[in-house]
PDB file of N, CA and C in Angstrom:
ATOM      1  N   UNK A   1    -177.396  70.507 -49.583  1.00  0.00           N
ATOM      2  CA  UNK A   1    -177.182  71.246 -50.818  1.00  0.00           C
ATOM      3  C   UNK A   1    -176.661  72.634 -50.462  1.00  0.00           C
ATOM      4  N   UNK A   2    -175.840  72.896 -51.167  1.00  0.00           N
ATOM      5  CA  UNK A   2    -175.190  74.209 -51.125  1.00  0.00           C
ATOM      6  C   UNK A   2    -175.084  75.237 -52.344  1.00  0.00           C
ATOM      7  N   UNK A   3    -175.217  76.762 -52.606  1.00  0.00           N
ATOM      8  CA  UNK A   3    -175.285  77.320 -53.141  1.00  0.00           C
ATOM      9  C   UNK A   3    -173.941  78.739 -53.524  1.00  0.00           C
ATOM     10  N   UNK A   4    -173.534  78.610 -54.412  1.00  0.00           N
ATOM     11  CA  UNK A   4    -172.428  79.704 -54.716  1.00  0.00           C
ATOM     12  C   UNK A   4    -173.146  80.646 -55.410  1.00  0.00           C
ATOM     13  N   UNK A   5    -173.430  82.177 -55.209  1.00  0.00           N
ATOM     14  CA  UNK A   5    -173.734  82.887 -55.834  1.00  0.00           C
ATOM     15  C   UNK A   5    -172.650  83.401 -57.453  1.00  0.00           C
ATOM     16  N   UNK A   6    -173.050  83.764 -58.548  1.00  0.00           N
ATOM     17  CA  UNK A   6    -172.782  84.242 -59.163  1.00  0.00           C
ATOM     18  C   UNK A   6    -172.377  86.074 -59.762  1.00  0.00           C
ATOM     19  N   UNK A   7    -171.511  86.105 -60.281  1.00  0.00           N
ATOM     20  CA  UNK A   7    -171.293  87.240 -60.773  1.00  0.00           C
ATOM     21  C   UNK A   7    -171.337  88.720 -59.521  1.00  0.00           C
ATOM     22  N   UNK A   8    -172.243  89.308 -59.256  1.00  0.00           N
ATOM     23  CA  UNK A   8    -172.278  90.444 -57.650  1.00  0.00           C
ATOM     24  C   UNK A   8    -173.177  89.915 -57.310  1.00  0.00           C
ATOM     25  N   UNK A   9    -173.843  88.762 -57.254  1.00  0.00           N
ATOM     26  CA  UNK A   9    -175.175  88.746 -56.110  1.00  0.00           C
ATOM     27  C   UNK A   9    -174.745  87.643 -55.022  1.00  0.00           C
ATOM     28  N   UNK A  10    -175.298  87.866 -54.149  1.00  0.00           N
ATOM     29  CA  UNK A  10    -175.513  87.655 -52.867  1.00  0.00           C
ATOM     30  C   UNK A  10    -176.456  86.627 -52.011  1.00  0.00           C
ATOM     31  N   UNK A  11    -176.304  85.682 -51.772  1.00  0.00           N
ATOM     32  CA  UNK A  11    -177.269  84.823 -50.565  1.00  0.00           C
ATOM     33  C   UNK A  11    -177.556  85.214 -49.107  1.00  0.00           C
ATOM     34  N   UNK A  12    -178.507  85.673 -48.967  1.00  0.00           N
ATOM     35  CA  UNK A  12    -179.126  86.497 -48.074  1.00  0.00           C
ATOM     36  C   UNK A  12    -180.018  85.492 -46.743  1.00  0.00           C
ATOM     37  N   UNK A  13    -179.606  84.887 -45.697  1.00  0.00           N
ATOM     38  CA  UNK A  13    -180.855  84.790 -44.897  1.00  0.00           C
ATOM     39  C   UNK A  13    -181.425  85.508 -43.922  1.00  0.00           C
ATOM     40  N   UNK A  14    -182.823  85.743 -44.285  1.00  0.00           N
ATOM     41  CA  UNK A  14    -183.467  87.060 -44.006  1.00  0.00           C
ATOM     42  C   UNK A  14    -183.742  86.893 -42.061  1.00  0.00           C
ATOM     43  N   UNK A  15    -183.308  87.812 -41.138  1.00  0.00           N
ATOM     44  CA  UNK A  15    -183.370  87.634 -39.821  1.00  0.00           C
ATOM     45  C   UNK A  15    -184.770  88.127 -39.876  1.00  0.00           C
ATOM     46  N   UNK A  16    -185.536  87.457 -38.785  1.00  0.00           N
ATOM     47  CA  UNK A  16    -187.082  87.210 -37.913  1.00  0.00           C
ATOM     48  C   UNK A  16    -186.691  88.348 -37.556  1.00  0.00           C
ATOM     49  N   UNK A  17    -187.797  88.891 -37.618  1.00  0.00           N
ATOM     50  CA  UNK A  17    -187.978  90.287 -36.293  1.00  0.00           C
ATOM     51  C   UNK A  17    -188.747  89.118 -35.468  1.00  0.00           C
ATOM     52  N   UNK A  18    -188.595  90.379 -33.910  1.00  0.00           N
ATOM     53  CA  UNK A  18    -189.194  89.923 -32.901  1.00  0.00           C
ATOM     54  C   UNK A  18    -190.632  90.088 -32.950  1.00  0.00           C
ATOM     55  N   UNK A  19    -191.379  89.102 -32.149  1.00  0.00           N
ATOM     56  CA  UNK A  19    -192.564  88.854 -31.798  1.00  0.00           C
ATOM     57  C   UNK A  19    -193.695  90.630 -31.309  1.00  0.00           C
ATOM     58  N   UNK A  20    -194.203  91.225 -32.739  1.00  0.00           N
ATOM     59  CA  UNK A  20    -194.684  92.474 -32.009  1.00  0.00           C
ATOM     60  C   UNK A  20    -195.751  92.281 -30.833  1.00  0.00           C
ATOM     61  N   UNK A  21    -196.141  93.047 -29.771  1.00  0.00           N
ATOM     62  CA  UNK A  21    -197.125  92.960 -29.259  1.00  0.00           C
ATOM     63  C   UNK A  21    -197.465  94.561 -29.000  1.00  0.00           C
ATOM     64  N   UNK A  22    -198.630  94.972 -28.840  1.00  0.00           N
ATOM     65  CA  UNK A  22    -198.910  96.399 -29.063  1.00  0.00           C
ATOM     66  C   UNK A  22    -200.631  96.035 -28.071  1.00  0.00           C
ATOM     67  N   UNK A  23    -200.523  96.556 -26.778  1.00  0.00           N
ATOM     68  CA  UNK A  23    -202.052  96.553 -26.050  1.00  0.00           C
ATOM     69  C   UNK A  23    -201.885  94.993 -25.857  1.00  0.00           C
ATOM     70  N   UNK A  24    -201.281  94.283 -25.570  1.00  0.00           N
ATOM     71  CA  UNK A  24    -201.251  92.880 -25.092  1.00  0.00           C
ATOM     72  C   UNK A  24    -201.908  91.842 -26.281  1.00  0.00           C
ATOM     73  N   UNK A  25    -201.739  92.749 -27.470  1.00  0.00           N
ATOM     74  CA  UNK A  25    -202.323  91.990 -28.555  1.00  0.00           C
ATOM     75  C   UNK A  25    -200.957  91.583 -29.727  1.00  0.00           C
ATOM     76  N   UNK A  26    -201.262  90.285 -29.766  1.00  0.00           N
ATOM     77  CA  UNK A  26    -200.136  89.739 -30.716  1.00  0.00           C
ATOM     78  C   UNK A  26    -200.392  89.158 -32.376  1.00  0.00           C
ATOM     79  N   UNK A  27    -199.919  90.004 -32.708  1.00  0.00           N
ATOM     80  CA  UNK A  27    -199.981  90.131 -34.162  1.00  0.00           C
ATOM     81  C   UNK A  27    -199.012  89.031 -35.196  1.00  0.00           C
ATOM     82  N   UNK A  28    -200.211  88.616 -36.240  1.00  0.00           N
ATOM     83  CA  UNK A  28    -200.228  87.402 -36.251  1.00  0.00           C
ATOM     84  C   UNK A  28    -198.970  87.308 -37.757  1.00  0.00           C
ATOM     85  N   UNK A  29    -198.308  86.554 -38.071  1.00  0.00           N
ATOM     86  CA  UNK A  29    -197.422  86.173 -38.904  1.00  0.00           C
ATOM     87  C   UNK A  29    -197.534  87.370 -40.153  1.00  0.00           C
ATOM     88  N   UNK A  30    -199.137  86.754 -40.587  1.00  0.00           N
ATOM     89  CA  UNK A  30    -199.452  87.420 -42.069  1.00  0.00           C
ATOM     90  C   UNK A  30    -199.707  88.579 -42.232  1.00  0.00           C
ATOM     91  N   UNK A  31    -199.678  89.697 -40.832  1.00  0.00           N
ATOM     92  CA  UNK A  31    -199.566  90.680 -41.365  1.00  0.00           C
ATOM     93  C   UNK A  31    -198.546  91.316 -40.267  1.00  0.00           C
ATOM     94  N   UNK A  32    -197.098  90.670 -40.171  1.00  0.00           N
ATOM     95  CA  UNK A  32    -196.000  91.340 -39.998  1.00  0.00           C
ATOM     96  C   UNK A  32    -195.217  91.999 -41.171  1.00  0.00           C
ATOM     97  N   UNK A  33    -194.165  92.519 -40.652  1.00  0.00           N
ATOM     98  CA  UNK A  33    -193.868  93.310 -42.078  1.00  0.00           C
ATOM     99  C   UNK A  33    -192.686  92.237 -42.591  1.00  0.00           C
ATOM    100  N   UNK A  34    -192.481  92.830 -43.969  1.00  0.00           N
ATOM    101  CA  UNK A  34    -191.320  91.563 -44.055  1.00  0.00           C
ATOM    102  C   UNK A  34    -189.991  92.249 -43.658  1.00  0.00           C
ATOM    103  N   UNK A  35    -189.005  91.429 -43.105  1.00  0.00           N
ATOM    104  CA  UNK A  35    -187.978  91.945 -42.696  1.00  0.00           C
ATOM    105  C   UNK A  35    -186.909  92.457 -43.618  1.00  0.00           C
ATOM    106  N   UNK A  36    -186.124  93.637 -42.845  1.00  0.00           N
ATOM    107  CA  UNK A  36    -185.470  94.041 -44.223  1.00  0.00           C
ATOM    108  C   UNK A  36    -183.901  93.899 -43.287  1.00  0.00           C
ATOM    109  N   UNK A  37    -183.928  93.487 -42.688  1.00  0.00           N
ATOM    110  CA  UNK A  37    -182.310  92.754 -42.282  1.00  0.00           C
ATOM    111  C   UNK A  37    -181.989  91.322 -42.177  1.00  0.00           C
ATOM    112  N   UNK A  38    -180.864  91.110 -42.582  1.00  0.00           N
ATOM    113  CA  UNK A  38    -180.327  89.524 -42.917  1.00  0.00           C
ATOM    114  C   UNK A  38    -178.781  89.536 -42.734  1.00  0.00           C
ATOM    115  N   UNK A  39    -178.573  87.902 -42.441  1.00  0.00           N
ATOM    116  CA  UNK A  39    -177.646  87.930 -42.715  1.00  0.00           C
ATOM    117  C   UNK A  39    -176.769  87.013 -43.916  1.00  0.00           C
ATOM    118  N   UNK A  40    -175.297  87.646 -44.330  1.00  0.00           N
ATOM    119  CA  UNK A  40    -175.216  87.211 -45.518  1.00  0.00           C
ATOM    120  C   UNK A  40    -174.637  85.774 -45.465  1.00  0.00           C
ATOM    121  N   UNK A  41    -174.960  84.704 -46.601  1.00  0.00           N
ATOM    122  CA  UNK A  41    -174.120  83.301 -45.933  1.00  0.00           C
ATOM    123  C   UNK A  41    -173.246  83.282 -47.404  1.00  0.00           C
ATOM    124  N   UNK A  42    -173.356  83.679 -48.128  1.00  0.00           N
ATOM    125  CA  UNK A  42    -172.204  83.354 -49.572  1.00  0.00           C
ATOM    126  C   UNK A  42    -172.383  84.878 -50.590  1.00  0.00           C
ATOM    127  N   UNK A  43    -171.497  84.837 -50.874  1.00  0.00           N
ATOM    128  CA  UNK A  43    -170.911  85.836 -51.963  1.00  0.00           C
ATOM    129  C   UNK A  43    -170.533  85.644 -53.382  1.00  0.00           C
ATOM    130  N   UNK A  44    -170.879  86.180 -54.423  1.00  0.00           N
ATOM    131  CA  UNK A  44    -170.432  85.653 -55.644  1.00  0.00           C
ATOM    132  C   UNK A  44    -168.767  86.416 -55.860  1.00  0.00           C
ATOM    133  N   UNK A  45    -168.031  86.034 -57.026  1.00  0.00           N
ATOM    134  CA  UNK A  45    -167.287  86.408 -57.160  1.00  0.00           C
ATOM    135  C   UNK A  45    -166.913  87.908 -57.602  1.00  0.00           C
ATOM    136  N   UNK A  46    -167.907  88.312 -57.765  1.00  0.00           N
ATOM    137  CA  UNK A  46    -167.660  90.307 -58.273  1.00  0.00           C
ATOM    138  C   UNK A  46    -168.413  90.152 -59.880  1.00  0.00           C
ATOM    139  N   UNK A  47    -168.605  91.421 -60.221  1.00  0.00           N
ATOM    140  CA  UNK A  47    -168.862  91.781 -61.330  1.00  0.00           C
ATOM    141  C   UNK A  47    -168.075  92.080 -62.199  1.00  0.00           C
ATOM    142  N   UNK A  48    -168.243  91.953 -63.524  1.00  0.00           N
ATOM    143  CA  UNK A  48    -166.808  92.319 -64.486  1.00  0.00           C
ATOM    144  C   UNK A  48    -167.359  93.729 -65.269  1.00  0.00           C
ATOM    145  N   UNK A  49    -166.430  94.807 -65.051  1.00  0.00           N
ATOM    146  CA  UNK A  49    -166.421  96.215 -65.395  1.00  0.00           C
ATOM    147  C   UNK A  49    -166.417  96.010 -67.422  1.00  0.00           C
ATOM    148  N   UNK A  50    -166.609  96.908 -67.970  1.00  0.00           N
ATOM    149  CA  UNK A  50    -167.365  96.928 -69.329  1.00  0.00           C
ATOM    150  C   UNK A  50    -165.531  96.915 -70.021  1.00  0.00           C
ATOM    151  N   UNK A  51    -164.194  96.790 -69.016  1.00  0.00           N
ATOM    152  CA  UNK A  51    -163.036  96.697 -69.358  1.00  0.00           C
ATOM    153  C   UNK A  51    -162.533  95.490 -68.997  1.00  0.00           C
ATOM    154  N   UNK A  52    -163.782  94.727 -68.359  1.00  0.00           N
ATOM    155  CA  UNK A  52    -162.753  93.120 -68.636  1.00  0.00           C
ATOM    156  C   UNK A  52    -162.339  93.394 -67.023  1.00  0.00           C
ATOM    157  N   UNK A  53    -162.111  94.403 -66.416  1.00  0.00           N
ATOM    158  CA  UNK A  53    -161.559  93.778 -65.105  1.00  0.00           C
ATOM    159  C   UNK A  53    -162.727  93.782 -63.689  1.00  0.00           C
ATOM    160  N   UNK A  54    -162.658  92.548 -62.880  1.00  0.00           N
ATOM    161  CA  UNK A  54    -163.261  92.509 -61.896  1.00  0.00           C
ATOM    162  C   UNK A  54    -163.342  93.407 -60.649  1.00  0.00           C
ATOM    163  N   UNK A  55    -164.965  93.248 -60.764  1.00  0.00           N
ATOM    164  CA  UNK A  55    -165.081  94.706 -59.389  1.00  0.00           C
ATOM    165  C   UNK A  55    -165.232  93.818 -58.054  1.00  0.00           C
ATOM    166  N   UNK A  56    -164.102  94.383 -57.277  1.00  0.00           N
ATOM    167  CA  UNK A  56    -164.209  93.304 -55.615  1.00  0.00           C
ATOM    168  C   UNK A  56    -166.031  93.240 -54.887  1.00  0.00           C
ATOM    169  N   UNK A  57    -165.944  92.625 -54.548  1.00  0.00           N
ATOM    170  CA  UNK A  57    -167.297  92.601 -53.617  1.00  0.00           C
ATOM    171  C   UNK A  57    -167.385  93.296 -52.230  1.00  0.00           C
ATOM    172  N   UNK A  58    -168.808  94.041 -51.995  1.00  0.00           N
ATOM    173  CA  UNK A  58    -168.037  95.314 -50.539  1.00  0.00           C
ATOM    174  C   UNK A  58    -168.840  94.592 -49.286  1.00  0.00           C
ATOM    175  N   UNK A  59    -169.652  93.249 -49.448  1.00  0.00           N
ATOM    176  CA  UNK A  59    -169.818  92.519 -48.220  1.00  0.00           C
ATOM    177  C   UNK A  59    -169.032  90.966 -48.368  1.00  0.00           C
ATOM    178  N   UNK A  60    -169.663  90.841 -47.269  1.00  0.00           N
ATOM    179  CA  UNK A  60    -168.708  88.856 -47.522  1.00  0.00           C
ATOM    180  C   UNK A  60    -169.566  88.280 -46.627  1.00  0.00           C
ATOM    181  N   UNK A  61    -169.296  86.994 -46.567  1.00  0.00           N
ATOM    182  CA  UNK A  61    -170.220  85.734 -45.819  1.00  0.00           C
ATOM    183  C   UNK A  61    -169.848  86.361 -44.339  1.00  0.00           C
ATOM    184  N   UNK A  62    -171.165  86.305 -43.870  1.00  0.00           N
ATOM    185  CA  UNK A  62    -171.118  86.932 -42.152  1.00  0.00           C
ATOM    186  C   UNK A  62    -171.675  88.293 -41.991  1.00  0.00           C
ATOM    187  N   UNK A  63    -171.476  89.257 -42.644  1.00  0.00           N
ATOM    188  CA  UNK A  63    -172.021  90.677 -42.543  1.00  0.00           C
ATOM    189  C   UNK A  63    -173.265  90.846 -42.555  1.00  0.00           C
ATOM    190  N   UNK A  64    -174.096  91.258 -41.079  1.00  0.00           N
ATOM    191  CA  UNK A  64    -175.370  91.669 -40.990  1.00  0.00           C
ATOM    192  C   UNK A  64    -175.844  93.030 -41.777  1.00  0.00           C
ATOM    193  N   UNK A  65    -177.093  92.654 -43.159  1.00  0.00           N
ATOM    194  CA  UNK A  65    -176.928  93.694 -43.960  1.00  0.00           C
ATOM    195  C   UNK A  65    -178.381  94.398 -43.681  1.00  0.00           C
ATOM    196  N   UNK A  66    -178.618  95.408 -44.108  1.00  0.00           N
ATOM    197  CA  UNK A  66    -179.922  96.243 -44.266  1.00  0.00           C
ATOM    198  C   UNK A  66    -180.102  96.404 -46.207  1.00  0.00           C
ATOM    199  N   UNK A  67    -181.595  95.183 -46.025  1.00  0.00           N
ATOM    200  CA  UNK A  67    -181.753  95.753 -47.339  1.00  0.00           C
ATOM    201  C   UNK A  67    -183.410  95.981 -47.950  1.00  0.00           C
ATOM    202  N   UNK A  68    -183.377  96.150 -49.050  1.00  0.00           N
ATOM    203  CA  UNK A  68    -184.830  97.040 -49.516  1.00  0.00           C
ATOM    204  C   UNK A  68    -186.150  96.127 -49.070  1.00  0.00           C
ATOM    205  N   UNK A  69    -187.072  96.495 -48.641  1.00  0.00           N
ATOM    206  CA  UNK A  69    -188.497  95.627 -48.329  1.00  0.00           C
ATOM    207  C   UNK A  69    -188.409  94.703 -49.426  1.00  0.00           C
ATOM    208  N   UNK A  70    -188.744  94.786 -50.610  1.00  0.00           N
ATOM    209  CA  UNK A  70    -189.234  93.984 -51.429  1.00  0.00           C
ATOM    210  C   UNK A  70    -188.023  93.504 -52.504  1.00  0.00           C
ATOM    211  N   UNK A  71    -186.665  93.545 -51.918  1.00  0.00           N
ATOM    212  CA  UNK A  71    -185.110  92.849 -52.677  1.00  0.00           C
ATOM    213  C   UNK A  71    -184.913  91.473 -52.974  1.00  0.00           C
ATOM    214  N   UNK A  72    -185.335  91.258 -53.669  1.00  0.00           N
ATOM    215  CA  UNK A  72    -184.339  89.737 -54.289  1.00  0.00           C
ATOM    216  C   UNK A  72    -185.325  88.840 -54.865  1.00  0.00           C
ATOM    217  N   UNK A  73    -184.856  87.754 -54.649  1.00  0.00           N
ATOM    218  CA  UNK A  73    -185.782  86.586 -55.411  1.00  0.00           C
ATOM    219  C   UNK A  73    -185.482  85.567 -54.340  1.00  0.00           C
ATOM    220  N   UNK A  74    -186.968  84.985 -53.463  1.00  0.00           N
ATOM    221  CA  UNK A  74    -187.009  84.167 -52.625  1.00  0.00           C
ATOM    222  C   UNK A  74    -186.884  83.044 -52.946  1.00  0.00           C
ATOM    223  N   UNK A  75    -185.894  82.105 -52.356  1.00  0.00           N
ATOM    224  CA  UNK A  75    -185.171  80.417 -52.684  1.00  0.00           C
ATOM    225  C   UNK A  75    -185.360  79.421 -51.544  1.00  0.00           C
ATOM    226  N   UNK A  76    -185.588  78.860 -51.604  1.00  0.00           N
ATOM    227  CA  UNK A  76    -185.915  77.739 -50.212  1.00  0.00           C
ATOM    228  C   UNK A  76    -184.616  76.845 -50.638  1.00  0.00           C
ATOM    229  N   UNK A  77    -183.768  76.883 -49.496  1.00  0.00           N
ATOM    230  CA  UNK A  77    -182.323  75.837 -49.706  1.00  0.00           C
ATOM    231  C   UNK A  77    -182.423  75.097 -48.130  1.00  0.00           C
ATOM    232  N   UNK A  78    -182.703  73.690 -48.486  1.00  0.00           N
ATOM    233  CA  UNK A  78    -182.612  73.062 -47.332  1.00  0.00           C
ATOM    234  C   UNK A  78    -183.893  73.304 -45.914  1.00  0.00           C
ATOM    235  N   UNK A  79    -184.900  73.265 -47.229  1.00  0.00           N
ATOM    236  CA  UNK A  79    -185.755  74.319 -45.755  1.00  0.00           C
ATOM    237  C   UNK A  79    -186.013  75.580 -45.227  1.00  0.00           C
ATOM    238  N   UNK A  80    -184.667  76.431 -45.736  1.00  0.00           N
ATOM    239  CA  UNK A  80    -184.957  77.357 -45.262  1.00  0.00           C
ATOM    240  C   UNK A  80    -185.073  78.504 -46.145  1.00  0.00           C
ATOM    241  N   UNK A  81    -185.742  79.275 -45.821  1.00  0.00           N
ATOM    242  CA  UNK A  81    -186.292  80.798 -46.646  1.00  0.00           C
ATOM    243  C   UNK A  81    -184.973  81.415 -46.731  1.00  0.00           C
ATOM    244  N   UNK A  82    -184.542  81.834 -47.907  1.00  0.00           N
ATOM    245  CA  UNK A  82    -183.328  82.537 -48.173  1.00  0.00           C
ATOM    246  C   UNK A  82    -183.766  83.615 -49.301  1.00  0.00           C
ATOM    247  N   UNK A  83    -182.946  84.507 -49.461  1.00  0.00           N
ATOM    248  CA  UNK A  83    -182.857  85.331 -50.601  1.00  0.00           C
ATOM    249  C   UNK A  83    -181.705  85.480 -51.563  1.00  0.00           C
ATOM    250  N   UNK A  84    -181.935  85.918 -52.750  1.00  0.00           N
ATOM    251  CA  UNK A  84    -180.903  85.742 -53.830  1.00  0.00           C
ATOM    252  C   UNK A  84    -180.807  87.618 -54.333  1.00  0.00           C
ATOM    253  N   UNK A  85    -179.652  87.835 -53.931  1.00  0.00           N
ATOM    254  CA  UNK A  85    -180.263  89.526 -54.523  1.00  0.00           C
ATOM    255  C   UNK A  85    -178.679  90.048 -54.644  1.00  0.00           C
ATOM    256  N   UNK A  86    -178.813  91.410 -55.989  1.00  0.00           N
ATOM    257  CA  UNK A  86    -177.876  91.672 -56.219  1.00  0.00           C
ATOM    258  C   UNK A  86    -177.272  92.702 -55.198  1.00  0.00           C
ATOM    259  N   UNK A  87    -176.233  92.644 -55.196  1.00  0.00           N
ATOM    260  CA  UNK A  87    -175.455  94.127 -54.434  1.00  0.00           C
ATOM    261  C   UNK A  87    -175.557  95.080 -54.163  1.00  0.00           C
ATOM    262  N   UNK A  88    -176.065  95.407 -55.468  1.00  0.00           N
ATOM    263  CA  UNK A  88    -176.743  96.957 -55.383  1.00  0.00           C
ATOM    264  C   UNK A  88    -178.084  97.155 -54.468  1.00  0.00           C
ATOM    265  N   UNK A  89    -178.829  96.264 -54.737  1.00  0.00           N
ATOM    266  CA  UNK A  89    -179.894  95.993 -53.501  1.00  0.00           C
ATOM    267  C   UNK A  89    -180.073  96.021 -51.624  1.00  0.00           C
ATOM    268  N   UNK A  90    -178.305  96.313 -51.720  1.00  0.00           N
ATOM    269  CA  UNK A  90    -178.080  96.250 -50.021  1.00  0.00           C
ATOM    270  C   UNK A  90    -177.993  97.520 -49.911  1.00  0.00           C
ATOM    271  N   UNK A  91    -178.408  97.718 -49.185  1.00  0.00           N
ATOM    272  CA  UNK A  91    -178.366  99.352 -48.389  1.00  0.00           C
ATOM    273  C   UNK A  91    -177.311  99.989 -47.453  1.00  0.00           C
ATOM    274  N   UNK A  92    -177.105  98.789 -46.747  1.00  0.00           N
ATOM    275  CA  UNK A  92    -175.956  98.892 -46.087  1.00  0.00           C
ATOM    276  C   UNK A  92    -175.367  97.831 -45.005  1.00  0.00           C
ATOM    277  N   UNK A  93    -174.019  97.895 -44.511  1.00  0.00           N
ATOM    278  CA  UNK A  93    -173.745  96.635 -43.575  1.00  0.00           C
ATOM    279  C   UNK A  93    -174.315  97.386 -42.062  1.00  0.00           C
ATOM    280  N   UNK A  94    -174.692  96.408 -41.184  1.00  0.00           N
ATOM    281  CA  UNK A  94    -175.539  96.823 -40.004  1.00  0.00           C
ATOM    282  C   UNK A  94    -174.035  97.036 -39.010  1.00  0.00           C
ATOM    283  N   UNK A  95    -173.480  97.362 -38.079  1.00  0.00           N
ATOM    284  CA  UNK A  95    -172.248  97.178 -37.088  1.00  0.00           C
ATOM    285  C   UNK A  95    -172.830  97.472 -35.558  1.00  0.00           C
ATOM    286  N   UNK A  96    -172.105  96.481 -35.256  1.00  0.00           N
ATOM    287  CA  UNK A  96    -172.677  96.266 -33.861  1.00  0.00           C
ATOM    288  C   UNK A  96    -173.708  95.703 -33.127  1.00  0.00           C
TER     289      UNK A  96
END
C-alpha cells in the first residue's frame, strides 16, 4: 500500500536515534525521547493561495528534515511508523 499526501502535507519516516548509554547504563525504549528528525518519502501537491494559484512545495521525497517533538499525526503504512504532517511543521531540511 502506498500513500500520496494531499494539499502541503508531507509523509514523514521518523529516523531512530541511536542507542543512548550514559554510566554503562542503557536506557530503555519508553523513556527515549521521541525523535525529531526524519526522512521525507512523499509530498503532496502544494497548497492553493486564497487567489486560486498554487504554492510550490520547499521539500521533496528524500530530504532529511528537522521537525517539532510532538508534529503530525502518527500512521502505520505497511508496518511501519510514519508521520503525516503539514509543512509548516518542518523546521528545516538537515544537509550533510
Amino acid at each position: 500500500m502506498s500513500i500520496k499526501p494531499l494539499g502541503d502535507r508531507v509523509l514523514v519516516e521518523p529516523l531512530e536515534q541511536k542507542e543512548v548509554k550514559k554510566g554503562g547504563i542503557i536506557i530503555p525504549d519508553t523513556a527515549k525521547e521521541k525523535p525529531q528528525e526524519g526522512k521525507v518519502v512523499a509530498v503532496g501537491p502544494g497548497k492553493t493561495d486564497d487567489s486560486g494559484k498554487k504554492v510550490a512545495m520547499d521539500v521533496k521525497a528524500g530530504d532529511k528534515i528537522l521537525y517539532g517533538k510532538y508534529s503530525g499525526t502518527e500512521v502505520k503504512i505497511n508496518d511501519k511508523e510514519m508521520l503525516i504532517m503539514h509543512q509548516d511543521d518542518i523546521l528545516g531540511i538537515l544537509e550533510g
